[in-house]
Protein backbone atom coordinates (compact mmCIF):
# COMPACT_ATOMS: atom_id res chain seq x y z
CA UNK A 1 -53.01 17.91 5.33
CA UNK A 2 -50.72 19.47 8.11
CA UNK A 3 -47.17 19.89 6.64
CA UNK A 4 -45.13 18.04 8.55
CA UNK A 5 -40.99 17.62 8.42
CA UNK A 6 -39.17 14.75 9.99
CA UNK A 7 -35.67 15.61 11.07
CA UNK A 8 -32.36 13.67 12.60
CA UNK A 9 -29.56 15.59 14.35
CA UNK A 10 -29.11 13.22 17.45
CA UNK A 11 -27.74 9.87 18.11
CA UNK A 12 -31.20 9.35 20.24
CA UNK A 13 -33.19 10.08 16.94
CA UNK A 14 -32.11 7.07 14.62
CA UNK A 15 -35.59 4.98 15.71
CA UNK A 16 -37.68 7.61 16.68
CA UNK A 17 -36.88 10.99 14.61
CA UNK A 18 -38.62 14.20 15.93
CA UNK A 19 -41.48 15.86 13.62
CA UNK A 20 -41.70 19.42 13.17
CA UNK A 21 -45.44 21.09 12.30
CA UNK A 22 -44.88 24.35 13.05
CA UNK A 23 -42.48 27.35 12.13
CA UNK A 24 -42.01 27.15 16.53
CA UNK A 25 -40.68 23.82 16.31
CA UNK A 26 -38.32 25.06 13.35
CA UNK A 27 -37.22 27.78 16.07
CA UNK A 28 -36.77 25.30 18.41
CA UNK A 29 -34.33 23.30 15.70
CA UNK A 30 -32.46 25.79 14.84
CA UNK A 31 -32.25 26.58 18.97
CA UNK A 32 -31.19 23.16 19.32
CA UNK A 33 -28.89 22.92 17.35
CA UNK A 34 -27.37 26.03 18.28
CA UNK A 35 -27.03 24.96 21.87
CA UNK A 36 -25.41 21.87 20.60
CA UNK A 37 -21.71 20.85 21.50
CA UNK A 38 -19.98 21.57 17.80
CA UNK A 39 -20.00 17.88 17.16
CA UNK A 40 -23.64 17.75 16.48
CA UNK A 41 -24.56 20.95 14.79
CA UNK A 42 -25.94 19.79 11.55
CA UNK A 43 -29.22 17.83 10.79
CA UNK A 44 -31.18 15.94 8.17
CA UNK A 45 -34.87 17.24 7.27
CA UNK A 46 -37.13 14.98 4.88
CA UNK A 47 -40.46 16.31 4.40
CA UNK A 48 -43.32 13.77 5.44
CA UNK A 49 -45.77 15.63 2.82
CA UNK A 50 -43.91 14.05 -0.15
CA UNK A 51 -43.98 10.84 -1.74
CA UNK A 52 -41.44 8.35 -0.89
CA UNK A 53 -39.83 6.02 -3.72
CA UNK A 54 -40.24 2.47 -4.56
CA UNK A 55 -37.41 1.86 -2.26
CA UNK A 56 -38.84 3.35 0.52
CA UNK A 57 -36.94 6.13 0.63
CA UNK A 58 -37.04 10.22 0.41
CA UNK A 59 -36.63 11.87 -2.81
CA UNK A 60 -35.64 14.79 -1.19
CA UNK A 61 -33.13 16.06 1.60
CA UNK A 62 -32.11 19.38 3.60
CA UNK A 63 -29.04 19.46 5.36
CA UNK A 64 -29.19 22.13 7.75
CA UNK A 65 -25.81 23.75 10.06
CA UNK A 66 -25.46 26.04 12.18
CA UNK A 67 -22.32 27.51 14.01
CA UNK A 68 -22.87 28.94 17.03
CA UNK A 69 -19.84 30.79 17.70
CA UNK A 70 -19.79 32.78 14.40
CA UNK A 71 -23.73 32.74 13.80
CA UNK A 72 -23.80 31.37 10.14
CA UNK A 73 -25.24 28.44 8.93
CA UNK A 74 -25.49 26.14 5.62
CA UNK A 75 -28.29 24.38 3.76
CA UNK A 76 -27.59 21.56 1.06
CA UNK A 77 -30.63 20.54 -0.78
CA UNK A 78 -30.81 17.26 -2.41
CA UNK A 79 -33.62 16.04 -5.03
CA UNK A 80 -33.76 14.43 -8.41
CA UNK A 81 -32.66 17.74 -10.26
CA UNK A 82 -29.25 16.89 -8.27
CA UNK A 83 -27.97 18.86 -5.27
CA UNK A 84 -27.09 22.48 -4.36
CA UNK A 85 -25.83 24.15 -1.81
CA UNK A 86 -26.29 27.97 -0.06
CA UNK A 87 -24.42 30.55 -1.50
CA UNK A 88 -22.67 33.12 0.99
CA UNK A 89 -20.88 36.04 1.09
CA UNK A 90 -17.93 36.57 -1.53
CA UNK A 91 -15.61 36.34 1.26
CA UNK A 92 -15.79 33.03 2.77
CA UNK A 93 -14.07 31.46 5.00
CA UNK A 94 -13.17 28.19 2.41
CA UNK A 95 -14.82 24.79 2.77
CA UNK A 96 -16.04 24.33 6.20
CA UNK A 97 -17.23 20.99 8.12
CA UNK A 98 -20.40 20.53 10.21
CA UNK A 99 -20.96 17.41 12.05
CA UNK A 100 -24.46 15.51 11.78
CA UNK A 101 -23.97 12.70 14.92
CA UNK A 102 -20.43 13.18 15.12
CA UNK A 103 -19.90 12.41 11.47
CA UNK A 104 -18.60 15.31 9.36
CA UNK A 105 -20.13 16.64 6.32
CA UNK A 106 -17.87 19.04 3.91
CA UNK A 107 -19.30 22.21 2.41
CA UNK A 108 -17.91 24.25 -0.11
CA UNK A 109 -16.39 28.01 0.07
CA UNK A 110 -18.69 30.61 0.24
CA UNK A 111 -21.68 28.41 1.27
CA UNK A 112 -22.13 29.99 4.60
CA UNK A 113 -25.07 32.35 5.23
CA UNK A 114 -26.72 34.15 8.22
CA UNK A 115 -28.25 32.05 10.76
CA UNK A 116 -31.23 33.97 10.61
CA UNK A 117 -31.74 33.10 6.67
CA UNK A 118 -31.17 29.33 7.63
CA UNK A 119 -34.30 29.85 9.85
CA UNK A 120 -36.02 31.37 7.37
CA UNK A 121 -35.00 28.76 4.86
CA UNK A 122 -35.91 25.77 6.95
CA UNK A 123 -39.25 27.37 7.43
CA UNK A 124 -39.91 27.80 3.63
CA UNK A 125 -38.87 23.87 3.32
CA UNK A 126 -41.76 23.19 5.72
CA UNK A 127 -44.67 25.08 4.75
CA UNK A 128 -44.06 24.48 0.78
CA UNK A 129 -44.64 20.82 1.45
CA UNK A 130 -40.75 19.93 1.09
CA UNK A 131 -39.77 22.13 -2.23
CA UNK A 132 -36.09 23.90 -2.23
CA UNK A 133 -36.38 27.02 -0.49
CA UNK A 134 -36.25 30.24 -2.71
CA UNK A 135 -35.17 32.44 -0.22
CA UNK A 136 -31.63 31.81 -0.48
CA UNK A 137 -29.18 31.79 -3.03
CA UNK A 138 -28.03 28.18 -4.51
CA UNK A 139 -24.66 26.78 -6.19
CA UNK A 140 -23.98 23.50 -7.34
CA UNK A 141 -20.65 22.43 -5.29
CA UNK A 142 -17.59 21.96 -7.70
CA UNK A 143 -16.27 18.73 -5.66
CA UNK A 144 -19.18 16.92 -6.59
């Protein structure tokens, strides 16, 4: 079976969200999103290669934001173990916003990392079938 990701970062998206199959189409994502007015510069990934709940719904999320001007992202993954969210550089820049549709989403300090490692991140999600992404470093949020 093809791993497959289903994401929404665009208004357009809420009946008909965009699959990704491919590491290009992550590339094209993250492109996206970086071309994005700052507005709409986060999105929501769900991988299609896991088993939804009784209720119908994921078990899983990835947030994924860029910002375009400064080149850094953030990643908050969600599952039943509870969520976590990128760790960054000791010197951050203190909780930061990104926008998924408009609607803002807080992060915590020090939970911005490298665009590039976002990338690679997102691509991890997809080819281990949905699993949290190793490649970065994780902290549980203290506001949650």
């Amino acid at each position: 079976m093809q791993n497959r990701v289903e994401a929404y970062y665009r208004k357009e998206h809420a009946g008909n969200r965009p699959v990704l199959g491919s590491v290009e189409d992550v590339d094209a994502l993250i492109e996206s999103l970086l071309a994005a007015p700052a507005f709409h510069n986060l999105a929501e990934l769900h991988s299609l290669n896991r088993q939804l709940l009784p209720s119908g719904f994921p078990d899983h999320e990835l947030l994924v934001g860029v910002d375009k001007d400064r080149r850094v992202g953030v990643l908050e993954f969600m599952d039943a173990d509870g969520n976590v969210v990128s760790l960054g550089a000791p010197n951050g820049r203190g909780e930061v916003s990104y926008f998924l549709v408009g609607n803002p989403t807080e992060f915590p300090d020090r939970s911005e990392i490298p665009v590039e490692l976002v990338c690679e991140a997102v691509k991890e999600f997809l080819t281990s079938e949905g699993r949290r992404p190793k490649c970065v470093e994780w902290q549980v949020p203290e506001f949650w």
